[in-house]
N, C-alpha and C. Protein backbone atom coordinates (compact mmCIF):
# COMPACT_ATOMS: atom_id res chain seq x y z
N UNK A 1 0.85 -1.20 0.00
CA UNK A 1 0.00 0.00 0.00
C UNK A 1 0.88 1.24 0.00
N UNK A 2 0.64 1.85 -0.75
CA UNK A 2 1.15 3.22 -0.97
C UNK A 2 1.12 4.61 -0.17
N UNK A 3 2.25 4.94 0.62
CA UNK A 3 2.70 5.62 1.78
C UNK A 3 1.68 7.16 1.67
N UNK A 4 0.50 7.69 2.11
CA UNK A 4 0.20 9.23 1.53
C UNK A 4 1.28 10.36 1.83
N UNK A 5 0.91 11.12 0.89
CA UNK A 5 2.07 11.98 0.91
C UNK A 5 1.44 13.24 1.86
N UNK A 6 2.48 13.75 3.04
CA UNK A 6 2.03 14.91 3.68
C UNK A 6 1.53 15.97 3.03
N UNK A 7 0.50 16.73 3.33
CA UNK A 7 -0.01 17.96 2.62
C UNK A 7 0.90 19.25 3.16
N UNK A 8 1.36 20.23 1.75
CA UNK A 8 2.16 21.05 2.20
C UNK A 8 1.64 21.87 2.47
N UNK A 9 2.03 22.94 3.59
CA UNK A 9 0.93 23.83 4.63
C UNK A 9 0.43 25.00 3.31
N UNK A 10 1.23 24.66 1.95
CA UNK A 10 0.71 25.92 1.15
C UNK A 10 -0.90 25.13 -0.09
N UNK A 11 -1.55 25.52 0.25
CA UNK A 11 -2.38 24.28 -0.57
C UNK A 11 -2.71 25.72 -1.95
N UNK A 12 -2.92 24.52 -2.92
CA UNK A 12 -3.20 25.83 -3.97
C UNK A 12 -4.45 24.91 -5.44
N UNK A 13 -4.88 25.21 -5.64
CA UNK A 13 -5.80 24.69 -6.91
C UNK A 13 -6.55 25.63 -7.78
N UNK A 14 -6.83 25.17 -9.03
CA UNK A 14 -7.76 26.19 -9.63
C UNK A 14 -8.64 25.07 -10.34
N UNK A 15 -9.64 25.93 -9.91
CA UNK A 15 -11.20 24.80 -10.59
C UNK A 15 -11.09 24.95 -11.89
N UNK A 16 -11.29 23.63 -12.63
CA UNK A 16 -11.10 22.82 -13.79
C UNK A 16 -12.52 23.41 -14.59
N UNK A 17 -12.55 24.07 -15.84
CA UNK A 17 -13.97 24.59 -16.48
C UNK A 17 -14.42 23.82 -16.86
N UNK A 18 -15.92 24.08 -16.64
CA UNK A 18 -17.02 22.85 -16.70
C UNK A 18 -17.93 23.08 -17.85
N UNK A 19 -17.31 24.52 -18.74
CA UNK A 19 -18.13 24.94 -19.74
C UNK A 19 -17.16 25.21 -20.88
N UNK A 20 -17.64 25.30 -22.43
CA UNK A 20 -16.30 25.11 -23.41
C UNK A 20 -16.04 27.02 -22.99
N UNK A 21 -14.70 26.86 -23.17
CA UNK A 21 -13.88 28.52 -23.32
C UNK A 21 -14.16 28.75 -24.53
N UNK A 22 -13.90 30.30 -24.05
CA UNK A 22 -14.10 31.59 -25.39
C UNK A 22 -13.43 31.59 -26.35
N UNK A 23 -13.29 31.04 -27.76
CA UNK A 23 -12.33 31.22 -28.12
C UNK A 23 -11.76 32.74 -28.87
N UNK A 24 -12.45 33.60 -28.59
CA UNK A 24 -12.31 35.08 -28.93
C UNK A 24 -11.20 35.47 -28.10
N UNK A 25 -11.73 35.58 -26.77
CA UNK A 25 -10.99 35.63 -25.38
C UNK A 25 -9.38 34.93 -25.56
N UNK A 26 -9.82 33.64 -25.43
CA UNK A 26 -8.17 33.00 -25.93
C UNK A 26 -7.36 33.34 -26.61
N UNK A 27 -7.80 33.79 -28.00
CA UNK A 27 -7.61 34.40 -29.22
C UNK A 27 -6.39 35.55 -28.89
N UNK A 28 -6.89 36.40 -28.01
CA UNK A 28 -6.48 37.65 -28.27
C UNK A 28 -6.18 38.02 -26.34
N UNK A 29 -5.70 36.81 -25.62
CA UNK A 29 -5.77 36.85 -24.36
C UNK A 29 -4.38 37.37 -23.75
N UNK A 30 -3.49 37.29 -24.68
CA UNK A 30 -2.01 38.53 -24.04
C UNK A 30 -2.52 39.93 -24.02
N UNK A 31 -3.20 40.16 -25.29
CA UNK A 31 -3.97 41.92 -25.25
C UNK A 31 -5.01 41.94 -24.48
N UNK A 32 -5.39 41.12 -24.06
CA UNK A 32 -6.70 41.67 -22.92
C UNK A 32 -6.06 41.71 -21.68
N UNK A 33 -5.18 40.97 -21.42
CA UNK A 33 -4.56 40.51 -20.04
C UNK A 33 -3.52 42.28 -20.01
N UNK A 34 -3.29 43.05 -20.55
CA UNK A 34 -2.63 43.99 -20.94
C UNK A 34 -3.20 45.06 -19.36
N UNK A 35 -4.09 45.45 -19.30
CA UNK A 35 -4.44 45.99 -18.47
C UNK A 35 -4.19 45.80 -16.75
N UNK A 36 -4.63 44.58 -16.92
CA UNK A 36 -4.53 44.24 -15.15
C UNK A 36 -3.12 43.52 -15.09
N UNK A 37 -2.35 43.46 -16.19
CA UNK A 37 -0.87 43.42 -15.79
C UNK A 37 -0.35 44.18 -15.36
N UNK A 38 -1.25 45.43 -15.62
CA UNK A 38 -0.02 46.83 -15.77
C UNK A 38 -0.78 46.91 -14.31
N UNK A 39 -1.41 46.58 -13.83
CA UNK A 39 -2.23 46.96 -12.01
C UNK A 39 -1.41 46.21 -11.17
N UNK A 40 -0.85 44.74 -11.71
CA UNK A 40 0.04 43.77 -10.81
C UNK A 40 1.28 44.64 -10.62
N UNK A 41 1.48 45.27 -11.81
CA UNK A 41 3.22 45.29 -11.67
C UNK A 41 3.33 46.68 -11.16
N UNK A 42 2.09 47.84 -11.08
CA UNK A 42 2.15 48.77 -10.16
C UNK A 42 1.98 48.74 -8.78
N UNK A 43 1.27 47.77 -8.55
CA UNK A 43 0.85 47.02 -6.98
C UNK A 43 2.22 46.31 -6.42
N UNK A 44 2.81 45.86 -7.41
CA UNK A 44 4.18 45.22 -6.95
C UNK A 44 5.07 45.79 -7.00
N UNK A 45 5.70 47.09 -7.60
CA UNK A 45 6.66 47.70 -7.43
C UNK A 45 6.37 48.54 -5.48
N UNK A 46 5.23 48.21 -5.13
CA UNK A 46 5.47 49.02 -3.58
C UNK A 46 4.48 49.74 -3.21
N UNK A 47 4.08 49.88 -2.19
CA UNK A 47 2.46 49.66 -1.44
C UNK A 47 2.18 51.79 -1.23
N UNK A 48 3.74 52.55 -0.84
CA UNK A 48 3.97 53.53 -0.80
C UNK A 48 4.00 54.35 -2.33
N UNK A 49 4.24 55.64 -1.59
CA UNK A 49 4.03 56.58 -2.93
C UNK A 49 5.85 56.67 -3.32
N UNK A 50 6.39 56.95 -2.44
CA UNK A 50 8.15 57.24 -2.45
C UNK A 50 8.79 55.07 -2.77
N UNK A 51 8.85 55.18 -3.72
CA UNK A 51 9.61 53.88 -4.06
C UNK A 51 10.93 53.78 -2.77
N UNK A 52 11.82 54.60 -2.91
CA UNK A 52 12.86 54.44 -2.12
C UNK A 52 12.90 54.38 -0.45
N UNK A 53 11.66 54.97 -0.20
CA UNK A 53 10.77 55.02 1.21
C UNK A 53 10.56 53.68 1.56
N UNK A 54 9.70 52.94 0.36
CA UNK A 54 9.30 51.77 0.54
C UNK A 54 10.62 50.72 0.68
N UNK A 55 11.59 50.94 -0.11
CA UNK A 55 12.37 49.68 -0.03
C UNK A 55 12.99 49.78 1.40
N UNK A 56 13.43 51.21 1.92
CA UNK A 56 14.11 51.61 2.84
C UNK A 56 13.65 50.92 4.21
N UNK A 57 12.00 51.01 3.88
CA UNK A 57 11.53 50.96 4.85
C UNK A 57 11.34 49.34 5.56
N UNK A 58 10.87 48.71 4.50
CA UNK A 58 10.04 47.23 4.92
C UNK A 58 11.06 46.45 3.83
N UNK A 59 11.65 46.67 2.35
CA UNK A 59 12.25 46.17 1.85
C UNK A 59 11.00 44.87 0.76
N UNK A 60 11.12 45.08 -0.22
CA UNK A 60 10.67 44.60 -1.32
C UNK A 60 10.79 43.96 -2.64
N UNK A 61 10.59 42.53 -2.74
CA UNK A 61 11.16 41.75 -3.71
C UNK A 61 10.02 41.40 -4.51
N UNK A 62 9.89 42.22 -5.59
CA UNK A 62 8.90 41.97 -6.61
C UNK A 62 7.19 42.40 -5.52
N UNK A 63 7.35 43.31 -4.69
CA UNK A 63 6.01 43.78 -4.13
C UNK A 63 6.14 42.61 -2.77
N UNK A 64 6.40 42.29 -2.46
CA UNK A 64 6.20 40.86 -1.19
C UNK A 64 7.33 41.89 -0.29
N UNK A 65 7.11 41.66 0.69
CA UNK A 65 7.88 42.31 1.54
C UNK A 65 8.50 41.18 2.58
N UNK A 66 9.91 41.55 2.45
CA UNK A 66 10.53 40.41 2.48
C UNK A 66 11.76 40.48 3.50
N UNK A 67 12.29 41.73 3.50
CA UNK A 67 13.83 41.97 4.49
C UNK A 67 13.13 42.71 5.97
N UNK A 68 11.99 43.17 6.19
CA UNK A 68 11.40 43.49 7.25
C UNK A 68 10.92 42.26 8.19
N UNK A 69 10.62 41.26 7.53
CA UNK A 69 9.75 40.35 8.18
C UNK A 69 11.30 39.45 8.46
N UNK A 70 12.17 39.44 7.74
CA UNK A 70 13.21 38.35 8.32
C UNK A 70 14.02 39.41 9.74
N UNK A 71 14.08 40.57 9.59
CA UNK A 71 14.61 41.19 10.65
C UNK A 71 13.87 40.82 12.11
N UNK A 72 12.15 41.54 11.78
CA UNK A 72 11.77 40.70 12.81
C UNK A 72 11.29 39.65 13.46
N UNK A 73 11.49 38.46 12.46
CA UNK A 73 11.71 36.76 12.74
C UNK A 73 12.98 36.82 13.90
N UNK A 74 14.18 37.43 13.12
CA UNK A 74 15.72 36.68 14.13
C UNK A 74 15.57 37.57 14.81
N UNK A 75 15.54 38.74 15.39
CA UNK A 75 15.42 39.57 16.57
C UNK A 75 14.29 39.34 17.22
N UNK A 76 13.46 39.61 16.90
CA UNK A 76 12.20 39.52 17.67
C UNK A 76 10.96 38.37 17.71
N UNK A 77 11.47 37.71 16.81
CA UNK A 77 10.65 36.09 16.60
C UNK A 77 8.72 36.41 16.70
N UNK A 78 8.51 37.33 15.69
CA UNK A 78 7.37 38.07 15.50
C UNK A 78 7.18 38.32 13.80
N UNK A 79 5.86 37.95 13.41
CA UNK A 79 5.47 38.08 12.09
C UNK A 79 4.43 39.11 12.24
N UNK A 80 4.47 40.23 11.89
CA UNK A 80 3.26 41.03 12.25
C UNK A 80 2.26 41.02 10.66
N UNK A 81 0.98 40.35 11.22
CA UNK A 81 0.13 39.53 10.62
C UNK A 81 -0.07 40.86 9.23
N UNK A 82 -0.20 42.35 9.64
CA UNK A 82 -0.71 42.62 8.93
C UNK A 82 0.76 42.64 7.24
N UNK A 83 2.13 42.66 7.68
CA UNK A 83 2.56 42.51 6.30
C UNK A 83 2.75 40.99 5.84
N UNK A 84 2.13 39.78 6.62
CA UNK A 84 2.02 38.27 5.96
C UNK A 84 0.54 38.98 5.34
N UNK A 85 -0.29 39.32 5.55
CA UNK A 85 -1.96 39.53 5.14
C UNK A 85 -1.29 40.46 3.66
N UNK A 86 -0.73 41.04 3.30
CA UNK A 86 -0.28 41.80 2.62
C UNK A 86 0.55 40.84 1.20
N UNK A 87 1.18 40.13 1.66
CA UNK A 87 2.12 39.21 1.28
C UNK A 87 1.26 38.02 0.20
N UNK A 88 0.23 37.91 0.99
CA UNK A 88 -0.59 36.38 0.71
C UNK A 88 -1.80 37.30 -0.24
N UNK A 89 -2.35 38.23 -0.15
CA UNK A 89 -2.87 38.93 -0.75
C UNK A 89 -2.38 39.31 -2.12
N UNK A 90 -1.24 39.82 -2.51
CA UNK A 90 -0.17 40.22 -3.49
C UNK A 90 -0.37 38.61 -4.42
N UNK A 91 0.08 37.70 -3.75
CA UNK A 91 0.40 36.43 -4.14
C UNK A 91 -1.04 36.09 -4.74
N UNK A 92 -2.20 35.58 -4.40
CA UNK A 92 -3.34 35.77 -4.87
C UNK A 92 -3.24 36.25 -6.11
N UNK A 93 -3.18 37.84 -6.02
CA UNK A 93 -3.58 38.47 -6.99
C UNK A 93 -2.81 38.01 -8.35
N UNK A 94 -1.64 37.72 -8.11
CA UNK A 94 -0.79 37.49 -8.76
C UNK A 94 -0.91 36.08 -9.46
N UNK A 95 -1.05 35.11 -8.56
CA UNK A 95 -1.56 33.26 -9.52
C UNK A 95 -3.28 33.68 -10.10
N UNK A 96 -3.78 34.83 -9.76
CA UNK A 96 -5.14 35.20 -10.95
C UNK A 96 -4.56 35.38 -12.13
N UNK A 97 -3.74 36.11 -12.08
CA UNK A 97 -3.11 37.09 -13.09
C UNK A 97 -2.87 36.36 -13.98
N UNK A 98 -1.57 35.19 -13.35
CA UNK A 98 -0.69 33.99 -14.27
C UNK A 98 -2.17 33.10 -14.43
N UNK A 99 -3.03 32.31 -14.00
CA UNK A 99 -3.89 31.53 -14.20
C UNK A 99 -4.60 32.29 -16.20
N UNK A 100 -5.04 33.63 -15.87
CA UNK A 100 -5.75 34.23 -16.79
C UNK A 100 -4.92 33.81 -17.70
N UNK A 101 -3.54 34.56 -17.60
CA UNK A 101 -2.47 34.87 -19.14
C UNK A 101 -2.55 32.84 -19.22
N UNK A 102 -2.38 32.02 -18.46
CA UNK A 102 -1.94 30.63 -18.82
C UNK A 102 -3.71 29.75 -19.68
N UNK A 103 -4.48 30.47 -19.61
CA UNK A 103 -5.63 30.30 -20.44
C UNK A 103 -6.60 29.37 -19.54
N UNK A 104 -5.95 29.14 -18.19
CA UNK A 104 -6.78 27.94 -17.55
C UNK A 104 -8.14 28.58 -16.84
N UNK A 105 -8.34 29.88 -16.79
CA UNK A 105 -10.07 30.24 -16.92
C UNK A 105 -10.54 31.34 -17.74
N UNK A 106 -11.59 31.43 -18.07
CA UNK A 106 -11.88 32.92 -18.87
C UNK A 106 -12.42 33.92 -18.07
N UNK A 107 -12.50 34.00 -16.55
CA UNK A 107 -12.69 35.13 -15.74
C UNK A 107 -11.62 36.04 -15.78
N UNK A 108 -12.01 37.08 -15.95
CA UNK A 108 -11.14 38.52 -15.81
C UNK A 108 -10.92 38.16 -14.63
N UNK A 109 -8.69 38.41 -13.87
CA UNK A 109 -8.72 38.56 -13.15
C UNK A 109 -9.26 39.78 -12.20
N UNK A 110 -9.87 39.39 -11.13
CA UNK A 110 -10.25 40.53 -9.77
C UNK A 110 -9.00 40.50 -9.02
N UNK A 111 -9.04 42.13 -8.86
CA UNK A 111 -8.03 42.27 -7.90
C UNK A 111 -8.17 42.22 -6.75
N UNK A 112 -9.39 41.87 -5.51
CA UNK A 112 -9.87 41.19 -4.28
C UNK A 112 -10.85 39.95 -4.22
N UNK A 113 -10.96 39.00 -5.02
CA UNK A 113 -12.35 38.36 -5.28
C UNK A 113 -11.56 36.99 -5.47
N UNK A 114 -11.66 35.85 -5.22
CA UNK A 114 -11.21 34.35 -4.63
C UNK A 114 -11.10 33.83 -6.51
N UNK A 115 -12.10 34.28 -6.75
CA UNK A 115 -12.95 33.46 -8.57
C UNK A 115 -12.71 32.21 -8.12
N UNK A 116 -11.66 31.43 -9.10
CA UNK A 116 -11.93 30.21 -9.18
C UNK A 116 -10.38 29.61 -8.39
N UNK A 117 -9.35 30.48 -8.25
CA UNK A 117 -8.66 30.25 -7.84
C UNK A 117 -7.69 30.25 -6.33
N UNK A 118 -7.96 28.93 -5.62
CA UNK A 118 -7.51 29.35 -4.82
C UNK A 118 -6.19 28.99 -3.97
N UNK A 119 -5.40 29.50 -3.31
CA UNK A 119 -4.81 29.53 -2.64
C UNK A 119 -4.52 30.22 -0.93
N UNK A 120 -4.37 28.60 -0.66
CA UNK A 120 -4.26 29.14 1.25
C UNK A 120 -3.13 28.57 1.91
N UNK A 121 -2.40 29.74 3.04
CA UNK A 121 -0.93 29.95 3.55
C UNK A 121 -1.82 29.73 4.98
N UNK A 122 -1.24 29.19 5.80
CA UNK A 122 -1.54 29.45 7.51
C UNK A 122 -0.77 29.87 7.82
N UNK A 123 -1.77 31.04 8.46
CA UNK A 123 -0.42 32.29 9.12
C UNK A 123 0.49 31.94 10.15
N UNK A 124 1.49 31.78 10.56
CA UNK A 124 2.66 31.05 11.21
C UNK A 124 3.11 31.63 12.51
N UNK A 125 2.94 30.73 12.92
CA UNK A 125 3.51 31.29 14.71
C UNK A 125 5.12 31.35 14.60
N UNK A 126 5.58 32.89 14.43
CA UNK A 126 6.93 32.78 14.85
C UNK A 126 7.75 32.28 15.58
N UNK A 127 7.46 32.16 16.59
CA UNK A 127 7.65 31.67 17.51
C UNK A 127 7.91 29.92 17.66
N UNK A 128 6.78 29.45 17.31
CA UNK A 128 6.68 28.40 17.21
C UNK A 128 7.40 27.07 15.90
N UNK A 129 6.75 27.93 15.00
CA UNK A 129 6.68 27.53 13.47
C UNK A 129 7.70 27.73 12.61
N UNK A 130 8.43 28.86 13.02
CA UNK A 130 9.90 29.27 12.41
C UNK A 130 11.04 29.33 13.24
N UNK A 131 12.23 28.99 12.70
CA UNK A 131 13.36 29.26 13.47
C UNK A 131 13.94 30.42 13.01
N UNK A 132 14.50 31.38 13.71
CA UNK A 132 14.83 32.52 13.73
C UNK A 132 15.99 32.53 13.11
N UNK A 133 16.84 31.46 12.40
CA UNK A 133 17.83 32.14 11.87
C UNK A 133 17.51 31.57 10.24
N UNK A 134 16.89 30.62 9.89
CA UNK A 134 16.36 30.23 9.06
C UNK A 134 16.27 31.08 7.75
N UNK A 135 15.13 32.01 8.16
CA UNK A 135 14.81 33.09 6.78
C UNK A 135 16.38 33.79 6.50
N UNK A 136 17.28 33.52 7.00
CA UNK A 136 18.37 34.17 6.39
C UNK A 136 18.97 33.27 5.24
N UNK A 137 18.44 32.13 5.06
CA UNK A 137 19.23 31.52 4.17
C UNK A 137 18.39 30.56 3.02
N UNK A 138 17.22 30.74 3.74
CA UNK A 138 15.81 29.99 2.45
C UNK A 138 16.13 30.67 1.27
N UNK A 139 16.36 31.37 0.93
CA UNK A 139 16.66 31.81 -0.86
C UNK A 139 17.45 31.00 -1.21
N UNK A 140 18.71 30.68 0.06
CA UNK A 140 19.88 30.04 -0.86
C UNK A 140 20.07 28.59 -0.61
N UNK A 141 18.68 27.87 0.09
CA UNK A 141 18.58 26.96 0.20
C UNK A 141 17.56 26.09 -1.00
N UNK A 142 16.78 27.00 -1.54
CA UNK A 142 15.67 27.06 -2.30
C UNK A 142 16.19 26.69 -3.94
N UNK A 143 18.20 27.03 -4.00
CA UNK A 143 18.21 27.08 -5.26
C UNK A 143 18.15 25.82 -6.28
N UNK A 144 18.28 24.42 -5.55
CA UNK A 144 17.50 23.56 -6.08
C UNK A 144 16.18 23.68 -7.09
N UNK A 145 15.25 24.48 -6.20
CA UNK A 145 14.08 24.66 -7.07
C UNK A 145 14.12 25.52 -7.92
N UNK A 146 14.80 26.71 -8.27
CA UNK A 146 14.71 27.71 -9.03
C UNK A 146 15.29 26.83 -10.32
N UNK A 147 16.50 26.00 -10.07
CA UNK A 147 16.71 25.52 -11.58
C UNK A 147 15.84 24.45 -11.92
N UNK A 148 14.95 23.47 -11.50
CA UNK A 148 13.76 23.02 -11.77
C UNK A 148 13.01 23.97 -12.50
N UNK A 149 12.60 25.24 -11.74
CA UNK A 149 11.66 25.70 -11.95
C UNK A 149 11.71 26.29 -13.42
N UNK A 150 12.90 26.66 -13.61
CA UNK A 150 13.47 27.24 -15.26
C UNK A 150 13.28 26.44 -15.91
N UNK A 151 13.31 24.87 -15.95
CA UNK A 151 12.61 24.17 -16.98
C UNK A 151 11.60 24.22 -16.95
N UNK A 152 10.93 24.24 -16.17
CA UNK A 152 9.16 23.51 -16.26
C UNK A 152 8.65 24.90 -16.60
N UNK A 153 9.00 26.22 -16.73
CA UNK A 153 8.50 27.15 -17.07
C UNK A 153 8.84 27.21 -18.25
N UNK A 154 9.68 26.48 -18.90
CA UNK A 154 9.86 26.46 -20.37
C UNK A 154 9.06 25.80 -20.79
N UNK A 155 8.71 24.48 -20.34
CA UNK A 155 7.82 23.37 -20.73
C UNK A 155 6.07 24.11 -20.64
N UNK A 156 5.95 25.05 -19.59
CA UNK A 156 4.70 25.53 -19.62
C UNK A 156 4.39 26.43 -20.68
N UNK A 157 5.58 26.87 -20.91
CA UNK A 157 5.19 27.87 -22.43
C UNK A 157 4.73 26.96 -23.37
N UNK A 158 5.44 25.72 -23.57
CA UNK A 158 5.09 25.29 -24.65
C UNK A 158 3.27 24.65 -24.78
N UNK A 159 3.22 24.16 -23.56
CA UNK A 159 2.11 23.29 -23.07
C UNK A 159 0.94 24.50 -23.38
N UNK A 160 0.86 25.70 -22.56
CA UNK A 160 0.49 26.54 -22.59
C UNK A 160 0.25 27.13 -24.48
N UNK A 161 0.89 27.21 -25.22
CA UNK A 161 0.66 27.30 -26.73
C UNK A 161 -0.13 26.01 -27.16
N UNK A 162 0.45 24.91 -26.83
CA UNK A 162 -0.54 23.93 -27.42
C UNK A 162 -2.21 23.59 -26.89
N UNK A 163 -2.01 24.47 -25.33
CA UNK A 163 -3.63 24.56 -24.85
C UNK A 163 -4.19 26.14 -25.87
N UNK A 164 -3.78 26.44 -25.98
CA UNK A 164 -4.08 27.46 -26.88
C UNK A 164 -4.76 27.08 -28.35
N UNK A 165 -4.28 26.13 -29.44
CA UNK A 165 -4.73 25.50 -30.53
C UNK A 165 -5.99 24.66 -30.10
N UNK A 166 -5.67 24.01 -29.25
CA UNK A 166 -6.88 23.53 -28.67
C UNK A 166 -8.32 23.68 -28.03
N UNK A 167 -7.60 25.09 -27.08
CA UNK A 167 -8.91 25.78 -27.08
C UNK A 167 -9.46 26.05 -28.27
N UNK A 168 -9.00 26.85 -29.08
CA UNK A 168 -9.46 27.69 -30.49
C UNK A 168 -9.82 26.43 -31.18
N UNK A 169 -9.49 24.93 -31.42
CA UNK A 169 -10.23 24.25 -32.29
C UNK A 169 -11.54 23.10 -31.49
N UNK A 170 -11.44 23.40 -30.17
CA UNK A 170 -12.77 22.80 -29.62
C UNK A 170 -13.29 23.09 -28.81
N UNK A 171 -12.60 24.51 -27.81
CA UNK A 171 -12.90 24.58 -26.98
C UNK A 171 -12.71 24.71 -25.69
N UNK A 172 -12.15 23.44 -24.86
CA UNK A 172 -12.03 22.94 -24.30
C UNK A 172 -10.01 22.89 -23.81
N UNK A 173 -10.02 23.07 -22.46
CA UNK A 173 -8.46 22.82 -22.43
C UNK A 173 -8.18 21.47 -21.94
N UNK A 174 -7.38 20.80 -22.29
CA UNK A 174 -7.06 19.23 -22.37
C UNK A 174 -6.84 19.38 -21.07
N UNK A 175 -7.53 18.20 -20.33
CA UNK A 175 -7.29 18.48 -19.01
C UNK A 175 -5.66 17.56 -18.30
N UNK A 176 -5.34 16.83 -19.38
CA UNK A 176 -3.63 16.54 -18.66
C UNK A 176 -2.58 17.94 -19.08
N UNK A 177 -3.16 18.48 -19.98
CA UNK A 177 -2.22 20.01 -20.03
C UNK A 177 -2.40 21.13 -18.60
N UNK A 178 -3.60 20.79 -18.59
CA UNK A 178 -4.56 21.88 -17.39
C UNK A 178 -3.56 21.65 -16.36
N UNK A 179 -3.80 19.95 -15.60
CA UNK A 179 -3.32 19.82 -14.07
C UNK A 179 -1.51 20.03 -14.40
N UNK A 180 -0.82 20.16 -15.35
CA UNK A 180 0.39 19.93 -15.44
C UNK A 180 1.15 21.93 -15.31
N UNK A 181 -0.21 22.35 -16.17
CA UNK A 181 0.38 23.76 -15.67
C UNK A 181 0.38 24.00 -14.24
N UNK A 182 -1.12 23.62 -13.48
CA UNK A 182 -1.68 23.85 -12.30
C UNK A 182 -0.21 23.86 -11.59
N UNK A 183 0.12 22.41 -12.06
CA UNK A 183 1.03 21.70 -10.88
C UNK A 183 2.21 22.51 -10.90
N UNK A 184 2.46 23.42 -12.23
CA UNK A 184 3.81 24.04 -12.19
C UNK A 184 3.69 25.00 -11.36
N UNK A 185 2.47 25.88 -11.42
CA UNK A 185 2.30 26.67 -10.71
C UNK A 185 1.98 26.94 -9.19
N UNK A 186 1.50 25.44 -8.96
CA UNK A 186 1.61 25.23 -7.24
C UNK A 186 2.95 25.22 -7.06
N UNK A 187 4.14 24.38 -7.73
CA UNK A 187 5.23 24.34 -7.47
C UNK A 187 6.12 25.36 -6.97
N UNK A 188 6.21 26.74 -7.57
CA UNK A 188 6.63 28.20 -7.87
C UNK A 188 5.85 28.60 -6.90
N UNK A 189 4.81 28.11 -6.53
CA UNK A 189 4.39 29.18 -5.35
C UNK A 189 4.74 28.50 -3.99
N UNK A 190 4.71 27.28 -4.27
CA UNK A 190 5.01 26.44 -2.61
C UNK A 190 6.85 27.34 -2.08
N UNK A 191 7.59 27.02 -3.51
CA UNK A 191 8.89 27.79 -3.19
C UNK A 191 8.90 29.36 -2.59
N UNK A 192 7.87 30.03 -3.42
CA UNK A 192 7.81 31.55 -2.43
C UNK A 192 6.99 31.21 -1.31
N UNK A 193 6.11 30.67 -1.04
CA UNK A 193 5.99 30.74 0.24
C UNK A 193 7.02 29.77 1.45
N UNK A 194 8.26 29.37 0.68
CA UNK A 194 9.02 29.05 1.47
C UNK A 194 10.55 30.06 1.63
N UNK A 195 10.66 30.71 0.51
CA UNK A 195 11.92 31.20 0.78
C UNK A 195 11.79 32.62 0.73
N UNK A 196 10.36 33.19 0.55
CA UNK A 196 9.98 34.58 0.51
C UNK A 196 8.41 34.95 1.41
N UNK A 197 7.86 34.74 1.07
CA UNK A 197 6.92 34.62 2.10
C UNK A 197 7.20 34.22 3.73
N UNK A 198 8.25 33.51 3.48
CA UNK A 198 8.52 33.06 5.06
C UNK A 198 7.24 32.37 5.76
N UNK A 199 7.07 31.74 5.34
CA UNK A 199 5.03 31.38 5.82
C UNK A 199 5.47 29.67 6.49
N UNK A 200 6.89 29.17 5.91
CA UNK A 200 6.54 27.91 6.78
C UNK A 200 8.62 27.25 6.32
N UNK A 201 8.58 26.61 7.72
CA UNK A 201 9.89 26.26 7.28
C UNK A 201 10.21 24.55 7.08
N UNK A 202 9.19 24.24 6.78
CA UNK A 202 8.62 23.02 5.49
C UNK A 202 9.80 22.78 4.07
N UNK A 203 10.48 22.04 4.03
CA UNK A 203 11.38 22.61 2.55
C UNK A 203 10.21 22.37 1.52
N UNK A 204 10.35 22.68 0.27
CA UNK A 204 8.71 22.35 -0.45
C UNK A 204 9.54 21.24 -1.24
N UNK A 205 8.42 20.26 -1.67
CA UNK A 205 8.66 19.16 -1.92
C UNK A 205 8.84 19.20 -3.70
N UNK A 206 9.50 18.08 -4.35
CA UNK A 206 9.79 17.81 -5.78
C UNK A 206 8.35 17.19 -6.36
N UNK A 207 7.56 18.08 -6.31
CA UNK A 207 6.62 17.28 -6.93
C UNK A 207 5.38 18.33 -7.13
N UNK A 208 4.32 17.82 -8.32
CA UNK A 208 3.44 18.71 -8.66
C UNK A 208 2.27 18.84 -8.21
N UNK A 209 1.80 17.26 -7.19
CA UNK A 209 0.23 17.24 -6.41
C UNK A 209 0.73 17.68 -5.45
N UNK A 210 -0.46 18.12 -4.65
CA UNK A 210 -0.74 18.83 -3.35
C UNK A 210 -0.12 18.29 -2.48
């Protein structure tokens, strides 16, 4: 009998469409996606009006705030909920964003609204849940996955073009293309919420199910 595999504290899925896609939408889905890219990547350059304020202040890697929360992990062994709420929020918005551009729903991403995609972090007892010297070195423990991750993001482009022909000639996205992007994309996020998010000191696992 076959050992189950632990669930990683980052769980992530996006509901599988139960109706054929647009193929208009698909069609022409880098130029529609044009707009609420340009909202991600203003939301992610920094929460403040003074850019240099912001980095100075809390410190910011692609909008996630990231050198504030490891300061006060090893000194003060404290996550103050409201920049993880901030963090996990960003992230959200952000696997809408990639879900839309990757063709796996035809909802316009929302920039506060669950849709179809979800993802959930449990907020972490510093104290408890993390070791305080830890977040100093998860990036450079993580780099295993980043060169994984450079392939399978190559492989998703491609997968991703061929769900594309497919939509446009039936409809429908092949659903072993579907769970294989899914899975890339749980993958990439289990890693930020391990070496940037700071949300769990779990190493994330080689693999694409939950």
């Amino acid at each position: 009998m076959a050992q189950q595999q632990d669930p990683y504290p980052l769980q992530f899925s996006v509901d599988y469409p139960d109706r054929p896609l647009d193929r208009l939408s698909s069609f022409f889905r880098v130029i529609a996606a044009i707009p609420i890219v340009i909202v991600l990547v203003l939301v992610s350059a920094g929460s403040l009006d003074d850019r240099k304020d912001a980095q100075s202040t809390a410190g910011f890697v692609g909008g996630i705030v990231l050198f504030a929360p490891v300061l006060m992990i090893l000194f003060r062994q404290k996550y103050p909920r409201w920049w993880f709420d901030w963090n996990l929020a960003l992230l959200r918005f952000g696997n809408r964003v990639g879900v839309y551009l990757c063709l796996l729903r035809d909802e316009y991403p929302s920039t506060d609204e669950e849709q179809a995609v979800h993802l959930e972090v449990p907020y972490p007892d510093a104290k408890k849940d993390i070791d305080r010297w830890l977040p100093l070195l998860k990036w450079l423990l993580a780099i295993p996955h980043y060169m994984v991750l450079v392939a399978l993001f190559l492989a998703l482009v491609a997968v991703v073009i061929g769900a594309w022909f497919a939509i446009l000639f039936t409809t429908r996205y092949p659903r072993s293309l579907f769970d294989f992007v899914v899975g890339v994309i749980r993958w990439s996020n289990r890693v930020t919420a391990y070496a940037f998010l700071l949300a769990t000191d779990k190493y994330p696992p080689f693999r694409f199910s939950p």
